[in-house]
Protein backbone atom coordinates (compact mmCIF):
# COMPACT_ATOMS: atom_id res chain seq x y z
CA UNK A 1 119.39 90.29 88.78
CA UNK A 2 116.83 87.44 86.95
CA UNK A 3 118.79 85.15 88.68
CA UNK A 4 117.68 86.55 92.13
CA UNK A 5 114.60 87.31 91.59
CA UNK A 6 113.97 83.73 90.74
CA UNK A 7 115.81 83.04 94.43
CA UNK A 8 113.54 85.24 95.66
CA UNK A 9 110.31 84.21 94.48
CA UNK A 10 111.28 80.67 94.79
CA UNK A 11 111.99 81.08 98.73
CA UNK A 12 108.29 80.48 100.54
CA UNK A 13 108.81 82.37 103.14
CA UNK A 14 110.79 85.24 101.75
CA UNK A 15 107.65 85.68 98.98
CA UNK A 16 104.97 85.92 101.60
CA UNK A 17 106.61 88.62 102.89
CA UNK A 18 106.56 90.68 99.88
CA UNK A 19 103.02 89.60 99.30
CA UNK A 20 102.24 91.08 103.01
CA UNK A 21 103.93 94.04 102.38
CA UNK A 22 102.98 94.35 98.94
CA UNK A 23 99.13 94.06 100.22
CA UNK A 24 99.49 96.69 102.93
CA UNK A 25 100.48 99.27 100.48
CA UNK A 26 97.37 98.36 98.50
CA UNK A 27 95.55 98.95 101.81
CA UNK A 28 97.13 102.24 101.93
CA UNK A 29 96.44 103.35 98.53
CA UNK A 30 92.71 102.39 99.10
CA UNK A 31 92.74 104.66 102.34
CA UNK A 32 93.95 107.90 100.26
CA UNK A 33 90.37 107.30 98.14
CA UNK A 34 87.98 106.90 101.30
CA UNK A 35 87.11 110.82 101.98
CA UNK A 36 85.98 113.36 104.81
CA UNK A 37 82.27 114.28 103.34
CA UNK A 38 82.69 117.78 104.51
CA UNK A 39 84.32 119.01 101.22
CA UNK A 40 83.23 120.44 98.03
CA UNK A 41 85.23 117.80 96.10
CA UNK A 42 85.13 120.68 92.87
CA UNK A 43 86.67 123.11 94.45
CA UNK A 44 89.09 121.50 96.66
CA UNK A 45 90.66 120.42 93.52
CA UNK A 46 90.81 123.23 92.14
CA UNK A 47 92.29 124.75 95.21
CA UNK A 48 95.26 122.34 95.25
CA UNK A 49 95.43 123.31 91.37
CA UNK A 50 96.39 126.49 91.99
CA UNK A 51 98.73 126.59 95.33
CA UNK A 52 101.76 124.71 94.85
CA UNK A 53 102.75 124.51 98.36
CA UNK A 54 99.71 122.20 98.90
CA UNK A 55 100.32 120.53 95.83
CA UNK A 56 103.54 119.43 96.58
CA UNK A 57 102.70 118.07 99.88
CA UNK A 58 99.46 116.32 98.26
CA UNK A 59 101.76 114.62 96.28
CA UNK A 60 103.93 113.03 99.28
CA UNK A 61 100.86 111.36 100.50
CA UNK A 62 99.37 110.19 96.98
CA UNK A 63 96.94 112.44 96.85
CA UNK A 64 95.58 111.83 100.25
CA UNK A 65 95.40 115.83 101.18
CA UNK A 66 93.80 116.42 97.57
CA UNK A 67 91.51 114.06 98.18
CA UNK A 68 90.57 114.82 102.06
CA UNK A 69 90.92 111.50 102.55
CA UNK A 70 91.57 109.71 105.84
CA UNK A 71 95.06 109.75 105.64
CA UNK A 72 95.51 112.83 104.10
CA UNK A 73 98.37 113.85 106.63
CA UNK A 74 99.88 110.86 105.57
CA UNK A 75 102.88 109.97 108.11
CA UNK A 76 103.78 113.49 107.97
CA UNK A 77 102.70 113.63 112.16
CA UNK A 78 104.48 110.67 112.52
CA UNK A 79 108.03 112.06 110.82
CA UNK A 80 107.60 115.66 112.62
CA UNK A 81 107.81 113.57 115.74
CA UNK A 82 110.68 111.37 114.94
CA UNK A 83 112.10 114.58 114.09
CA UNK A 84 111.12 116.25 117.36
CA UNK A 85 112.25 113.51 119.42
CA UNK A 86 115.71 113.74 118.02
CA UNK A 87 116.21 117.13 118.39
CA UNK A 88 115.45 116.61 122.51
CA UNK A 89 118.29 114.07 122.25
CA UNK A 90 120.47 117.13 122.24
CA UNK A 91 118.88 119.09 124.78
CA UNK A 92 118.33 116.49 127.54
CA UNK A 93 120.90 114.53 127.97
CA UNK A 94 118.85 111.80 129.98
CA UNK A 95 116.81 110.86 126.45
CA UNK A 96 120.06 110.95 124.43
CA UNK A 97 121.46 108.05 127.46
CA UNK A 98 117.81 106.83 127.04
CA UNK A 99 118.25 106.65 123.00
CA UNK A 100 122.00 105.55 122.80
CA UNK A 101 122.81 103.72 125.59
CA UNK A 102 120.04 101.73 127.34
CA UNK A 103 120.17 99.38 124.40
CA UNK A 104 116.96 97.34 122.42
CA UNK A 105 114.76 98.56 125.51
CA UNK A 106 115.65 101.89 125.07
CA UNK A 107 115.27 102.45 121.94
CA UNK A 108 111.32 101.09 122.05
CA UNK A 109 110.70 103.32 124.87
CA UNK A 110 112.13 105.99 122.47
CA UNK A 111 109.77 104.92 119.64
CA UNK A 112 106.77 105.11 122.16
CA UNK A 113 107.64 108.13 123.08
CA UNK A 114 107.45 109.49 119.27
CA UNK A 115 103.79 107.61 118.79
CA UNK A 116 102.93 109.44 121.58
CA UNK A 117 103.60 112.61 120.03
CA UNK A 118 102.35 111.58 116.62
CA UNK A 119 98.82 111.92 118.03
CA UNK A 120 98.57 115.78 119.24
CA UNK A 121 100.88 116.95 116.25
CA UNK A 122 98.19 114.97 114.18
CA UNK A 123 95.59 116.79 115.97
CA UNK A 124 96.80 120.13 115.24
CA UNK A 125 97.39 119.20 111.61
CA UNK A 126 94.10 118.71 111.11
CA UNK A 127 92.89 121.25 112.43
CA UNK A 128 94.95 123.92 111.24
CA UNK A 129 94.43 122.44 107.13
CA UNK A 130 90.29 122.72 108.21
CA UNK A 131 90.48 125.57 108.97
CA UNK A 132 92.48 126.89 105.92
CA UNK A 133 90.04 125.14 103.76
CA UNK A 134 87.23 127.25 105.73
CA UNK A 135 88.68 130.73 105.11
CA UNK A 136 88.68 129.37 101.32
CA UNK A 137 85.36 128.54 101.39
CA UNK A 138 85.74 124.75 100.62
CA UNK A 139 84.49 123.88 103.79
CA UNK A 140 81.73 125.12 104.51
CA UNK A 141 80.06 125.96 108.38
CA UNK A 142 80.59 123.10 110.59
CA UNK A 143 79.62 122.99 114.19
CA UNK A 144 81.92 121.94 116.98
CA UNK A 145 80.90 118.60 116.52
CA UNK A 146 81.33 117.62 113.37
CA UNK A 147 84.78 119.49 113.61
CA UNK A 148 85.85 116.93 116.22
CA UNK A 149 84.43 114.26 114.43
CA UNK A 150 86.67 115.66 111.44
CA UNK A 151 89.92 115.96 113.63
CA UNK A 152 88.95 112.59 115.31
CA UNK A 153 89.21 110.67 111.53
CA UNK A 154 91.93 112.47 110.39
CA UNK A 155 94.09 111.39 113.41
CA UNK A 156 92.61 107.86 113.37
CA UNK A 157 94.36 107.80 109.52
CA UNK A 158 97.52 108.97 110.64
CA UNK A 159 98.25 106.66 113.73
CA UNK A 160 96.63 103.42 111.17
CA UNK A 161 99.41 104.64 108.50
CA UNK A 162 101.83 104.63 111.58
CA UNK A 163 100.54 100.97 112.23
CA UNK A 164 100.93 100.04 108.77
CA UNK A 165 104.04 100.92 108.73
CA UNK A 166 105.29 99.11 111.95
CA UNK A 167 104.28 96.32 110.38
CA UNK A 168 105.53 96.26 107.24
CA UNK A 169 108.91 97.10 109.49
CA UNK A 170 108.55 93.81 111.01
CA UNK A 171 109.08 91.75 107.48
CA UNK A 172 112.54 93.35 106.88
CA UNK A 173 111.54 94.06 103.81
CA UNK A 174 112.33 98.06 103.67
CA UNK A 175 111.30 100.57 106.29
CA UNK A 176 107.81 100.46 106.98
CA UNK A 177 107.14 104.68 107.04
CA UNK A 178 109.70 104.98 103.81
CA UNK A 179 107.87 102.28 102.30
CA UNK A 180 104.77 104.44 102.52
CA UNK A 181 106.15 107.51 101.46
CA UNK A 182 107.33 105.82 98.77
CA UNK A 183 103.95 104.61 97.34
CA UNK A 184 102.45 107.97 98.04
CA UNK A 185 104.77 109.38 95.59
CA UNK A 186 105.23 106.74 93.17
CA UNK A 187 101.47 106.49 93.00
CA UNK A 188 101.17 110.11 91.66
CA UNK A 189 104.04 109.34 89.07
CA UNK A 190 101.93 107.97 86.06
CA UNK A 191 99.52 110.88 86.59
CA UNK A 192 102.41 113.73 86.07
CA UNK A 193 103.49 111.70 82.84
CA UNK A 194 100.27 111.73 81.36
CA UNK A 195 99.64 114.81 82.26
CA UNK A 196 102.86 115.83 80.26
CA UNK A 197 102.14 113.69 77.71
CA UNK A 198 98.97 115.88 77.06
CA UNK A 199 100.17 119.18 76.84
CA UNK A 200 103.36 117.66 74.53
CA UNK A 201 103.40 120.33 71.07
CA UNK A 202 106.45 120.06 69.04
CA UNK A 203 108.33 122.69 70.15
CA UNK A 204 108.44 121.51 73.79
CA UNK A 205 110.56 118.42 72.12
CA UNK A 206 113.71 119.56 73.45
CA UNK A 207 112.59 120.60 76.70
CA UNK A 208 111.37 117.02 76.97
CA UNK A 209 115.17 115.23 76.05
CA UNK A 210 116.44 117.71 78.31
CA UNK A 211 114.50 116.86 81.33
CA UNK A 212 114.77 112.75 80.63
CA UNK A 213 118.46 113.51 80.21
CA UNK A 214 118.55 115.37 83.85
CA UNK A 215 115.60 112.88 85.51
CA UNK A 216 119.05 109.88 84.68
CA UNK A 217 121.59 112.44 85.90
CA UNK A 218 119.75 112.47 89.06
CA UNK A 219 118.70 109.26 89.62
CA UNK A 220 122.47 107.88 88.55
CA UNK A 221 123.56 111.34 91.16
CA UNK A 222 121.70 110.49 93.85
CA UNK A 223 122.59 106.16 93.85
CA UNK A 224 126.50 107.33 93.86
CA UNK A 225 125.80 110.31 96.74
CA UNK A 226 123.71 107.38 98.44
CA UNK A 227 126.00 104.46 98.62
CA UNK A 228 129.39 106.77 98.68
CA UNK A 229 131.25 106.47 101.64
CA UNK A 230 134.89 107.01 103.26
CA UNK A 231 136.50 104.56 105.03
CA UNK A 232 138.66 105.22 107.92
CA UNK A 233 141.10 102.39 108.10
CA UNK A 234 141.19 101.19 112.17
CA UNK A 235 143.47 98.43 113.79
CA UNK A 236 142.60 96.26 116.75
CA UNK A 237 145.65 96.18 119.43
CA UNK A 238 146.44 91.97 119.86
CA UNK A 239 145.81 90.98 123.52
CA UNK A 240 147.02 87.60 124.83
CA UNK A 241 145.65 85.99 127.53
CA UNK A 242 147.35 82.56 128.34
CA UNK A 243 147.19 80.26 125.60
CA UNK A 244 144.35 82.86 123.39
CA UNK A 245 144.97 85.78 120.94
CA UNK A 246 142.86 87.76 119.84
CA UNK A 247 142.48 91.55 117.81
CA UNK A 248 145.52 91.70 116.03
CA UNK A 249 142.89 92.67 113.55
CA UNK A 250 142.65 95.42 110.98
CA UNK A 251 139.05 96.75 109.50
CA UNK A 252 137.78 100.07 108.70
CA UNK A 253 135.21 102.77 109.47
CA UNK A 254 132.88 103.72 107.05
CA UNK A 255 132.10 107.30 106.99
CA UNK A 256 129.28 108.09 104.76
CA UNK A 257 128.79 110.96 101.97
CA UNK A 258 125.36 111.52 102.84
CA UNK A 259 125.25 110.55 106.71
CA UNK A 260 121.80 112.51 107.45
CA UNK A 261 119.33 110.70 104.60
CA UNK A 262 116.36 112.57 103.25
CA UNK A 263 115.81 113.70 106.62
CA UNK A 264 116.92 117.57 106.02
CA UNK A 265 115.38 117.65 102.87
CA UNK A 266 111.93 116.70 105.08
CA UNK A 267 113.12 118.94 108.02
CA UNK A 268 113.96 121.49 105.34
CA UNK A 269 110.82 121.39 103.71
CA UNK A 270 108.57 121.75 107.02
CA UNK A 271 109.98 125.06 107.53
CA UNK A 272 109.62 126.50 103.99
CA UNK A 273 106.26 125.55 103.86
CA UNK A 274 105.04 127.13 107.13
CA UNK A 275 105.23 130.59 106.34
CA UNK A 276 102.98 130.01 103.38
CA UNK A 277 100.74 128.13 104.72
CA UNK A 278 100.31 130.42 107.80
CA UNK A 279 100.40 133.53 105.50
CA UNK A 280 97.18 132.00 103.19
CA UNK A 281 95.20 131.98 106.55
CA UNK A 282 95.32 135.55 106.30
CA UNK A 283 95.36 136.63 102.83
CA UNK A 284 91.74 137.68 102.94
CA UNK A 285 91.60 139.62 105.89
CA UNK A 286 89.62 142.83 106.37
CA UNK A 287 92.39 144.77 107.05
CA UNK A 288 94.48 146.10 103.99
CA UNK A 289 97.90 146.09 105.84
CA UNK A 290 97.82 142.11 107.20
CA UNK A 291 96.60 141.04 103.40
CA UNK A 292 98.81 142.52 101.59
CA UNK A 293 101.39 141.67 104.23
CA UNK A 294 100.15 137.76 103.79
CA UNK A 295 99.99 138.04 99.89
CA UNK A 296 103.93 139.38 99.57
CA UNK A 297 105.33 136.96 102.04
CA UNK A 298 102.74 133.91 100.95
CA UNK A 299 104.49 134.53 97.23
CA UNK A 300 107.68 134.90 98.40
CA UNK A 301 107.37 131.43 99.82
CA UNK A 302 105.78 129.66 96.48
CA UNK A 303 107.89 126.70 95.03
CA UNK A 304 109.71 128.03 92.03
CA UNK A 305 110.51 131.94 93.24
CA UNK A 306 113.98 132.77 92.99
CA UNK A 307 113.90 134.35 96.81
CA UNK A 308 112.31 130.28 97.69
CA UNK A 309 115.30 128.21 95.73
CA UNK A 310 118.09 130.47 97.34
CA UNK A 311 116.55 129.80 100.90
CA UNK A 312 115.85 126.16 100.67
CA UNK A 313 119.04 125.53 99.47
CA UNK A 314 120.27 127.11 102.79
CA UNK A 315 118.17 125.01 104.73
CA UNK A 316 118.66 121.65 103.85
CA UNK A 317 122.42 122.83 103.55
CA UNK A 318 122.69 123.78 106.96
CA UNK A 319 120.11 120.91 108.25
CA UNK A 320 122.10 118.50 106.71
CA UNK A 321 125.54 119.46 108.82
CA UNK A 322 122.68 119.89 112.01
CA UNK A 323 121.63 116.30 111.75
CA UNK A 324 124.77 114.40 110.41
CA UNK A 325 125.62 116.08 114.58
CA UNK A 326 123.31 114.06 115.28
CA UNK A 327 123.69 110.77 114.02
CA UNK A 328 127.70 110.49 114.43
CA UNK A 329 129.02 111.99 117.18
CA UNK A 330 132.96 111.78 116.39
CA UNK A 331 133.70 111.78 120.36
CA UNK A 332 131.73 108.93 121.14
CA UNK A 333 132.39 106.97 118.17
CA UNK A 334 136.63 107.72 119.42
CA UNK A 335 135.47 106.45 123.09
CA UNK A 336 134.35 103.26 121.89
CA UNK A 337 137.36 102.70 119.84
CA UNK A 338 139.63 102.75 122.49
CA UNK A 339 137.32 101.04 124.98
CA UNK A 340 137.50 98.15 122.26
CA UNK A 341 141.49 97.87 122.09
CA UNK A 342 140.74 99.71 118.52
CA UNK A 343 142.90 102.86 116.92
CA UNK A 344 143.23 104.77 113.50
CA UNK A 345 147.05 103.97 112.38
CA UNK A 346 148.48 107.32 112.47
CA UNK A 347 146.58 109.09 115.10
CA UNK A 348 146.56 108.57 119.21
CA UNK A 349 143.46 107.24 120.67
CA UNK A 350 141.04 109.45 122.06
CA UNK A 351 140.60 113.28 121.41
CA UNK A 352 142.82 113.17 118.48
CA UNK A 353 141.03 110.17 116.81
CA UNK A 354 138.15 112.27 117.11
CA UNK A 355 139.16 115.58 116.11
CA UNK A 356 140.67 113.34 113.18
CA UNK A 357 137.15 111.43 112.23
CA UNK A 358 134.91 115.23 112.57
CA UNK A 359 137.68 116.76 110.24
CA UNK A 360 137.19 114.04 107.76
CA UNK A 361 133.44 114.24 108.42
CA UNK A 362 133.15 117.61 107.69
CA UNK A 363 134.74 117.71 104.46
CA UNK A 364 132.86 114.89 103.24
CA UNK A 365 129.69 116.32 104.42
CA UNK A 366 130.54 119.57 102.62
CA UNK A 367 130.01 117.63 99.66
CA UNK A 368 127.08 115.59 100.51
CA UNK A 369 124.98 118.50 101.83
CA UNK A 370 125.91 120.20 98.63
CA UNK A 371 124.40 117.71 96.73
CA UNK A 372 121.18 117.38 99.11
CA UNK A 373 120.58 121.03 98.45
CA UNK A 374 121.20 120.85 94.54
CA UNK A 375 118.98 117.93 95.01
CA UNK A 376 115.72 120.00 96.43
CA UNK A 377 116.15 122.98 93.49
CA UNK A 378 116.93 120.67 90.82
CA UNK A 379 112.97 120.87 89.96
CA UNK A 380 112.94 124.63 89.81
CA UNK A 381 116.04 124.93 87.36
CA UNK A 382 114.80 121.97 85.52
CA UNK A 383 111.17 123.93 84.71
CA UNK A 384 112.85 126.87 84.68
CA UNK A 385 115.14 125.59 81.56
CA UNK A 386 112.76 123.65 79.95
CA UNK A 387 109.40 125.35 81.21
CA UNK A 388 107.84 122.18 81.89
CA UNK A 389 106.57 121.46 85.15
CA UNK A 390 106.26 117.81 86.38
CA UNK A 391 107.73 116.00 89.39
CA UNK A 392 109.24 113.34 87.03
CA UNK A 393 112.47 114.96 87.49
CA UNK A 394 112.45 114.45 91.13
CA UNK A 395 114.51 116.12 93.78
CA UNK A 396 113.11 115.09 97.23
CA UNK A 397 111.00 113.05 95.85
CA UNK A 398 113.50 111.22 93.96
CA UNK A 399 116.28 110.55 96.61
CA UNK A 400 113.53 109.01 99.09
CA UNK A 401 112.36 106.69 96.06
CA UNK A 402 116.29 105.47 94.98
CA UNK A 403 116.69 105.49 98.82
CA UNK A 404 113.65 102.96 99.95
CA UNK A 405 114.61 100.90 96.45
CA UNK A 406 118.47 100.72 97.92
CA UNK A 407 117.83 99.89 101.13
CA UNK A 408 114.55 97.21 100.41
CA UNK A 409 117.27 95.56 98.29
CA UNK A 410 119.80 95.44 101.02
CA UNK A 411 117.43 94.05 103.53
CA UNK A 412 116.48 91.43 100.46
CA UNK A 413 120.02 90.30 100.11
CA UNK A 414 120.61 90.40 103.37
CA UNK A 415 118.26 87.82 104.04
CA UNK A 416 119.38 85.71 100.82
CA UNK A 417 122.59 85.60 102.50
CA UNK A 418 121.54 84.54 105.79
CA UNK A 419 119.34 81.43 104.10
CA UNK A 420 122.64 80.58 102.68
CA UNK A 421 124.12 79.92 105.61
CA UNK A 422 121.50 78.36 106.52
CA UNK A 423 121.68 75.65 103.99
CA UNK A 424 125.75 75.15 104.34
């Protein structure tokens, strides 16, 4: 590992790109301090104190919503629409032909598309969380101006964090959005350990070994989930033509554990959090039935209830299956096999290679989605054993860090490699 670092930082070119990216997250993290002045700063914090559904999305933009900062939607717009985008890809089939087929240009008239839709999704964002700080009283009367003004900022943050991250894309360094998400959560890291630091009395000594013991479990857990894959062994039929050979070839398919990413877990999360959100918009209303209506289902939905675990679980369970669909389609992956002069030993090309590769899919998903779901209530069994509450542990959190560290490195040695060649 010293070894390559030194390569690393010895390289010119290869350290002024970590430099540049390095300096756009700085950028970043300056943009989550630059607030809205429309806020009582006192009681906003307070606010996100005390409702852990904003809390934990504060936290996946470094405190950018806590602070009402510019970017305080973070790319949040930006991931809904990737998200969106791919779920069209299913229902018309002329923007999955668009996505899959029509190659490099394709694929950036796919990306525009999702900018596109960052913007309104931004829009309404904002919008909705000013108005939920108005029924709270944080914000107080604005006219329609400086509510556009508001909106207008707020979606201005969103598409430069979109732009930040294209860029940082560009180095190969690590994905540009990840990269973000990744200091928005690692930035709020040092604050949860002092924070439990502070409140540390000796009899919360074993709670404390027991929740360093699971924050290794899950890091170690979610490297092996990450990286785990299944290979399908596949053979390429030798063709001769005249005096040249060539397949005759044998390589395999990798199949991995954890096909979807931390996308569930996002997708997952977006839907949990929407019927709280919408249900604190009308917990003070005049009329007894809709509050207490809003109160029951707004603390049925709070992180840590029993009825909350069970039904996120579910979610990213069953979202991880939906979008593994997504990403490896069995039958196409079979067509191109045989188009190639390519076949799993054992198994006839076409509809049986592909029943063959979504029956071994499926089990292996099983397990991954398992984990992915373990993964998002591991912070609600681990305060619930040790009745400390801190994101240190992870879950969500966690897997998108180890999985932006992984894949950076992979791009990193990827690149080592290729200067390599470069010099034989």
């Amino acid at each position: 590992m010293l070894k390559k670092l030194v390569r690393v930082f010895k390289d010119k070119e290869l350290r002024n790109k970590i430099i540049y990216v390095a300096a756009m997250l700085i950028i970043f993290r300056l943009a989550a301090h630059i607030p809205i002045p429309i806020v009582d700063a006192d009681r906003l914090s307070d606010f996100f104190k005390s409702n852990q559904l904003l809390g934990l999305l504060s936290a996946f933009t470094g405190g950018g919503m806590e602070n009402f900062s510019l970017v305080m939607l973070g790319v949040g717009p930006y991931i809904t629409a990737s998200i969106i985008m791919q779920l069209l890809t299913m229902i018309f089939p002329q923007i999955k032909e668009m996505y899959q087929e029509a190659g490099e240009a394709g694929r950036q008239k796919f990306n525009q598309y999702t900018r596109c839709a960052t913007v309104p999704l931004a829009m309404l964002q904002g919008f909705a969380m000013i108005t939920l700080l108005k029924n709270q009283g944080i914000i107080g009367n604005i006219d329609r101006f400086e509510m556009i003004i508001a909106i207008s900022l707020i979606t201005a943050g969103t598409i430069f964090l979109m732009w930040l991250g294209e860029l940082i894309s560009e180095k190969k360094i690590g994905n540009g959005i990840s990269l973000i998400i990744f200091a928005g959560i690692v930035s709020g890291i040092p604050m949860a350990i002092s924070q439990t630091i502070a409140t540390i009395t000796p009899d919360k000594y074993p709670g404390i070994i027991s929740l360093l013991v699971m924050s290794v479990a899950v890091v170690l857990g979610v490297v092996i989930i990450t990286e785990a894959q299944r290979n399908i062994p596949v053979s390429y039929a030798r063709r001769v033509r005249g005096s040249k050979t060539s397949g005759g070839v044998s390589t395999f398919l990798p199949l991995k554990v954890n096909s979807a990413g931390m996308i569930p877990l996002i997708f997952a999360m977006s839907i949990m959090l929407f019927p709280g959100i919408v249900a604190s918009f009308f917990v003070g209303h005049s009329n007894e039935i809709i509050s207490s209506s809003a109160s029951f289902i707004s603390n049925i939905f709070q992180p840590g209830n029993l009825i909350y675990g069970i039904l996120y679980f579910i979610m990213v369970f069953l979202f991880t299956y939906f979008y593994t669909s997504i990403v490896f389609d069995p039958k196409n992956v079979a067509e191109n096999l045989q188009k190639h002069g390519g076949f799993v030993p054992g198994m006839r090309p076409g509809t049986n290679t592909a029943e063959y590769l979504g029956k071994v899919l499926s089990r292996i998903t099983f397990l991954g989605a398992s984990f992915l779901g373990l993964i998002a209530v591991i912070p609600f069994i681990a305060q619930g054993l040790t009745n400390i509450t801190t994101l240190a542990v992870g879950g969500a959190s966690v897997l998108i860090v180890v999985g932006v560290v992984l894949e950076s490195i992979r791009q990193i040695d990827s690149q080592l490699t290729m200067r390599d060649y470069d010099e034989l």
